[in-house]
Protein backbone atom coordinates (compact mmCIF):
# COMPACT_ATOMS: atom_id res chain seq x y z
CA UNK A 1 -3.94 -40.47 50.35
CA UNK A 2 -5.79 -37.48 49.22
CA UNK A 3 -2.74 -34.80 50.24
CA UNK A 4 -0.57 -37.53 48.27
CA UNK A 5 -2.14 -36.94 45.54
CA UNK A 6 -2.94 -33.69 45.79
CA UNK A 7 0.92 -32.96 46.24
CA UNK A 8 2.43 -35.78 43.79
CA UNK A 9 0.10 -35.81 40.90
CA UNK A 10 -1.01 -32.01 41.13
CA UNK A 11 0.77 -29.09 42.81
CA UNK A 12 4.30 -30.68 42.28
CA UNK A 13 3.84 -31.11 38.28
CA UNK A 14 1.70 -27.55 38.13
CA UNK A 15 5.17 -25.83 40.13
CA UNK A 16 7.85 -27.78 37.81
CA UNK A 17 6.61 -26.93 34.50
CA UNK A 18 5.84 -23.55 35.57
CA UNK A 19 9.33 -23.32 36.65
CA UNK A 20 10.56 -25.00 33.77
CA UNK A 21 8.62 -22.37 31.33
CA UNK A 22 10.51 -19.56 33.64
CA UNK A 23 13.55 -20.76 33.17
CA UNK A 24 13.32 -21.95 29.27
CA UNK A 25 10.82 -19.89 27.55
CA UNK A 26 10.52 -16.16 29.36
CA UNK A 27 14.35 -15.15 30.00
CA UNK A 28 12.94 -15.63 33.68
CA UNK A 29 10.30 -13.68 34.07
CA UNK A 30 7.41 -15.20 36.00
CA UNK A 31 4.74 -13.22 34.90
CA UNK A 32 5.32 -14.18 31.22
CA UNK A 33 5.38 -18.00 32.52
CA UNK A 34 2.40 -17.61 34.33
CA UNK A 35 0.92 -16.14 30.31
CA UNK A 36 1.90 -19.29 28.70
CA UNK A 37 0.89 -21.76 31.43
CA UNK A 38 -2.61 -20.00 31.30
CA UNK A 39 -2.57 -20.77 27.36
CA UNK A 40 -1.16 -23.94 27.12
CA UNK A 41 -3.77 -24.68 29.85
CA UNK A 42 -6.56 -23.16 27.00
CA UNK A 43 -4.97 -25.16 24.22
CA UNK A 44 -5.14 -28.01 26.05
CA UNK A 45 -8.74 -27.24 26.95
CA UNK A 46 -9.51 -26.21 23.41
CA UNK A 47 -11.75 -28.92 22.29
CA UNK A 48 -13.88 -28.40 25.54
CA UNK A 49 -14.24 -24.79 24.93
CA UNK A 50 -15.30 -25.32 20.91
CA UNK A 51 -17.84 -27.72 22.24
CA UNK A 52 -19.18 -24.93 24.70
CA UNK A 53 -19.04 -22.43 21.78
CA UNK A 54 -20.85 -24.51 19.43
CA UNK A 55 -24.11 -24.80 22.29
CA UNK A 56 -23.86 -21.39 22.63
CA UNK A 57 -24.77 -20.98 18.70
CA UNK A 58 -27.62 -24.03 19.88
CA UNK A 59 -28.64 -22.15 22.27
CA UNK A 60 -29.58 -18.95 20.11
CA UNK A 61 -31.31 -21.28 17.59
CA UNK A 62 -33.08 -22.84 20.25
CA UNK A 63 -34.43 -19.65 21.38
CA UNK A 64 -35.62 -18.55 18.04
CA UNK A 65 -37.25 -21.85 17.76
CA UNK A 66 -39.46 -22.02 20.71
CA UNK A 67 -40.30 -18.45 19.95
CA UNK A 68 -41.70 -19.49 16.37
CA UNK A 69 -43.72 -22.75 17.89
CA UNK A 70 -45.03 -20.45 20.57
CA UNK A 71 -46.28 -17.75 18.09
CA UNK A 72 -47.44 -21.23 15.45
CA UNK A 73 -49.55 -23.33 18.18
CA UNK A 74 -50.59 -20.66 20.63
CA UNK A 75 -53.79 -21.99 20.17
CA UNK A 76 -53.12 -25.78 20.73
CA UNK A 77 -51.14 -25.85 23.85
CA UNK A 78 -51.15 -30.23 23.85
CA UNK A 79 -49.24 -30.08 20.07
CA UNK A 80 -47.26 -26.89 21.29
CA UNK A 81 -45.86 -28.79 24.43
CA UNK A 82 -44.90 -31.81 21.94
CA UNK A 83 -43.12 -29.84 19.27
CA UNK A 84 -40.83 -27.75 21.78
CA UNK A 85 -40.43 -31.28 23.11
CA UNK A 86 -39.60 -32.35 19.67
CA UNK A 87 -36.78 -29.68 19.07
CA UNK A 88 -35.27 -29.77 22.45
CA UNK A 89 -34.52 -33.20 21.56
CA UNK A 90 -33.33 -32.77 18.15
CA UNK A 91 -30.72 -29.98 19.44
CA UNK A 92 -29.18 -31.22 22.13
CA UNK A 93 -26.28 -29.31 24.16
CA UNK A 94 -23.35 -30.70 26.63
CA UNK A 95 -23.03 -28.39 29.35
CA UNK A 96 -20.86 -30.49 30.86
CA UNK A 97 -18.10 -29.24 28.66
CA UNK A 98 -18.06 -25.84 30.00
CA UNK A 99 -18.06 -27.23 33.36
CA UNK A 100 -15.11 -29.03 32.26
CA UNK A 101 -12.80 -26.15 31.15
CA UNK A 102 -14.08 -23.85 34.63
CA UNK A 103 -13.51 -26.86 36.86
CA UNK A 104 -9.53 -27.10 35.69
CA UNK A 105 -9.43 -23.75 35.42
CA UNK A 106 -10.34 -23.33 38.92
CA UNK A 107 -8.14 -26.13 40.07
CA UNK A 108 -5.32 -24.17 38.96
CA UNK A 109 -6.05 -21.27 40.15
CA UNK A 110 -6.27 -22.49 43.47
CA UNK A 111 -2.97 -24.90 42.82
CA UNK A 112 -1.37 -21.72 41.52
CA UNK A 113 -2.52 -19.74 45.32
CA UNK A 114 -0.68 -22.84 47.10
CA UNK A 115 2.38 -22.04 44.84
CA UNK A 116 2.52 -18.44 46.00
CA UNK A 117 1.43 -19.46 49.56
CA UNK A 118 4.48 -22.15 50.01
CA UNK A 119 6.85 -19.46 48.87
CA UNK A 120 8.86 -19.55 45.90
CA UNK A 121 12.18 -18.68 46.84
CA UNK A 122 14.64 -20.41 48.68
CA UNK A 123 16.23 -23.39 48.47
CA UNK A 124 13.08 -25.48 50.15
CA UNK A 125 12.24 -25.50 46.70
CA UNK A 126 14.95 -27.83 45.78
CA UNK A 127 12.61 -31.05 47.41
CA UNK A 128 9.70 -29.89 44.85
CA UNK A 129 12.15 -29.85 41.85
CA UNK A 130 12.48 -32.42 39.47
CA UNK A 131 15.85 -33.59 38.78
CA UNK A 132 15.56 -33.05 35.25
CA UNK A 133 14.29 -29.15 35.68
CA UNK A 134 17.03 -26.42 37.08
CA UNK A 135 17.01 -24.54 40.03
CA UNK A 136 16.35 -21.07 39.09
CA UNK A 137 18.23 -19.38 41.86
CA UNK A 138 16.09 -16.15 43.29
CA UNK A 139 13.10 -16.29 41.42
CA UNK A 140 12.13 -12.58 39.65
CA UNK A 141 8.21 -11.74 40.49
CA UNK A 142 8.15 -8.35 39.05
CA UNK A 143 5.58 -8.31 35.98
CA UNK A 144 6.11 -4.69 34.21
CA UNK A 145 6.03 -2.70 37.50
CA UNK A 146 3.64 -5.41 39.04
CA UNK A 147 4.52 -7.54 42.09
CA UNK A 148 2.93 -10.89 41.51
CA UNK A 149 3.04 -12.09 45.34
CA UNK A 150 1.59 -8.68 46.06
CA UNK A 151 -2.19 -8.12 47.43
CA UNK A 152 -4.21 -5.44 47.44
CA UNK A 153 -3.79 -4.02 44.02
CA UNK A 154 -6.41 -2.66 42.41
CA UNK A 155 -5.20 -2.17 39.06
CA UNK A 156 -5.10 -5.96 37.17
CA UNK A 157 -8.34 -6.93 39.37
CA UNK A 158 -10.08 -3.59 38.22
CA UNK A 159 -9.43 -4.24 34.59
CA UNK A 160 -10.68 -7.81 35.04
CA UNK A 161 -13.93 -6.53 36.82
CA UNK A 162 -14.67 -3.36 34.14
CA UNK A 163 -13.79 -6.46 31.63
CA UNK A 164 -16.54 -8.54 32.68
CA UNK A 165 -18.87 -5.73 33.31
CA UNK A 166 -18.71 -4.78 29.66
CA UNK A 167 -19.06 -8.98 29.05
CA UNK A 168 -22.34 -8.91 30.70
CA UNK A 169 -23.50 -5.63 29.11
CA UNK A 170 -22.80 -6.89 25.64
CA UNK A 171 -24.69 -10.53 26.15
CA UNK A 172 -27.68 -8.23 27.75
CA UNK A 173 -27.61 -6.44 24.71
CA UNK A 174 -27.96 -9.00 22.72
CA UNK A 175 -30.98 -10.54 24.47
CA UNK A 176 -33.43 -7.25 23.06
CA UNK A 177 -35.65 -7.85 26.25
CA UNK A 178 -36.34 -6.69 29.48
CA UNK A 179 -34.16 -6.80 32.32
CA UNK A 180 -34.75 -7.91 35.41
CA UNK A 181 -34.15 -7.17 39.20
CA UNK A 182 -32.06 -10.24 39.71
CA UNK A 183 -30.18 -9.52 35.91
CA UNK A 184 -29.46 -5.85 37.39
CA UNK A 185 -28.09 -7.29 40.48
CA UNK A 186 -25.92 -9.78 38.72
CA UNK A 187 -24.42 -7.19 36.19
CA UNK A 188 -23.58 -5.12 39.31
CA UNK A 189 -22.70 -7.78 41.80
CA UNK A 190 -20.59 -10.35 40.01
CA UNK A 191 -18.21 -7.68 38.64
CA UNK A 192 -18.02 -6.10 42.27
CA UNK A 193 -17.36 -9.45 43.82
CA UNK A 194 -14.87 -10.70 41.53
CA UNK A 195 -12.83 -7.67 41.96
CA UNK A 196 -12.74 -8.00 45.90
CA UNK A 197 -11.65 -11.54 45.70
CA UNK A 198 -8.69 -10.65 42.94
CA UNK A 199 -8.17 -7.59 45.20
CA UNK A 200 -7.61 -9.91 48.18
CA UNK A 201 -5.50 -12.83 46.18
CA UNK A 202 -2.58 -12.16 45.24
CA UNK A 203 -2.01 -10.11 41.94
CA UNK A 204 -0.97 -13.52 40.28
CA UNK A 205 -4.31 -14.64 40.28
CA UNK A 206 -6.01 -11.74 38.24
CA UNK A 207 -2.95 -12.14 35.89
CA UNK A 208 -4.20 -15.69 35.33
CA UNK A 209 -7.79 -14.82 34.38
CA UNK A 210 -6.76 -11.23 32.31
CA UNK A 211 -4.96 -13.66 30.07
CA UNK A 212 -8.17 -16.27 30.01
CA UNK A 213 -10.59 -13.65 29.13
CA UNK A 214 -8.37 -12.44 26.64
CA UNK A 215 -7.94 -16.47 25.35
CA UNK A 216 -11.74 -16.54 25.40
CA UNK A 217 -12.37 -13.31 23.55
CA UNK A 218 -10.08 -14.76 20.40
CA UNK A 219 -11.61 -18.25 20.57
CA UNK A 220 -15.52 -16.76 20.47
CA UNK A 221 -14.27 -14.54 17.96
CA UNK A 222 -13.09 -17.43 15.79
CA UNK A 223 -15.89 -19.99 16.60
CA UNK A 224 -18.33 -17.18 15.34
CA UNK A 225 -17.02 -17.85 11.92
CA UNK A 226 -17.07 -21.95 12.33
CA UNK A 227 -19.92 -22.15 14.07
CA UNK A 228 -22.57 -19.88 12.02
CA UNK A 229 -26.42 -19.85 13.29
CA UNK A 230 -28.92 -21.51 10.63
CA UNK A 231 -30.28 -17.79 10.07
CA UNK A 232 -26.61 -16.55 9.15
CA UNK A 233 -25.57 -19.78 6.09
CA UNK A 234 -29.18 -18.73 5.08
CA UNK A 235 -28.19 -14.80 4.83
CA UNK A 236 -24.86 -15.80 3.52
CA UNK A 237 -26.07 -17.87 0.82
CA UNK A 238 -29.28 -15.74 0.21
């Protein structure tokens, strides 16, 4: 039942319409395809990723918050306990949408490793076809220089990992405080262990999340203008 599924109602529609973009929309070049699958994918996720956004810009209010109650009832621990319990309430956040847009975001990642791991070539492929999609014949992996199906390159997994570095640097930045041990490790770490597993994947894969970061970048860019913090429509109208 599960494989059923798993083959019926997730890898076979993933591998048509990725097909289908390959042979409609990119004069047949897969690594373009694999670009717009990633963005229709973000479109479709959109609303998730506003609502993950928009606690972000909670988030930073809620900080600057608790910071003011702590400094206003340092005195009166009881009433400070009740008014950060007060505000916590009144802004809540749904973390579940984030883990929305990384769950189906990892679920095609790993739907997109079964597509390289089958083979895409060949005319097996004809059983995974949909009538109404064409058979594209030998299928062209080659992204500007790039084999997709390749491992072991260090180029597109490198800029991902330097890309995320500079991610956490900027957010640490942000935060004015003290770093930890464990923040020190992460900064170093995560980056470092991203890049071996894009490293050992095949090159697909860190074509996939390049094009999500970037995706990410232009959405927080845009939802910085939406979703202004309390502090900035006070500036702004100030």
């Amino acid at each position: 039942m599960i494989e059923l599924i798993w083959h019926d109602y997730l890898y076979q529609p993933l591998f048509n319409f990725l097909i289908w973009l390959y042979n409609n929309w990119t004069d047949q070049n897969l690594g373009w395809a694999i670009v717009y699958l990633t963005v229709i994918l973000r479109i479709v996720l959109l609303p998730f990723t506003l609502i993950t956004e928009r606690n972000k810009v909670k988030n930073m209010e809620l900080v600057g918050d608790i910071a003011s109650l702590e400094k206003q009832f340092r005195d009166d621990p009881i009433l400070k306990k009740e008014e950060i319990r007060k505000v916590l309430k009144k802004r809540q956040v749904q973390p579940w949408a984030k883990a929305v847009v990384l769950g189906i975001q990892g679920l095609v990642l790993v739907l997109l490793y079964q597509v390289f791991l089958r083979g895409i070539t060949g005319e097996k492929i004809l059983n995974i076809l949909y009538p109404s999609v064409d058979f594209p014949g030998a299928i062209n992996t080659i992204f500007y220089g790039f084999e997709l199906e390749a491992r072991h390159d260090i180029i597109l997994p490198g800029i991902v990992a330097v890309w995320l570095l500079l991610e956490i640097y900027l957010n640490y930045r942000k935060r004015r405080g003290t770093l930890t041990k464990a923040d020190l490790a992460y900064f170093l770490l995560f980056p470092t262990a991203i890049f071996a597993v894009l490293w050992w994947l095949p090159l697909v894969k860190a074509l996939f999340i390049l094009t999500s970061l970037v995706f990410s970048v232009i959405i927080a860019t845009f939802s910085k203008v939406i979703f202004k913090t309390t502090k900035e429509v006070k500036k702004s109208v100030d």
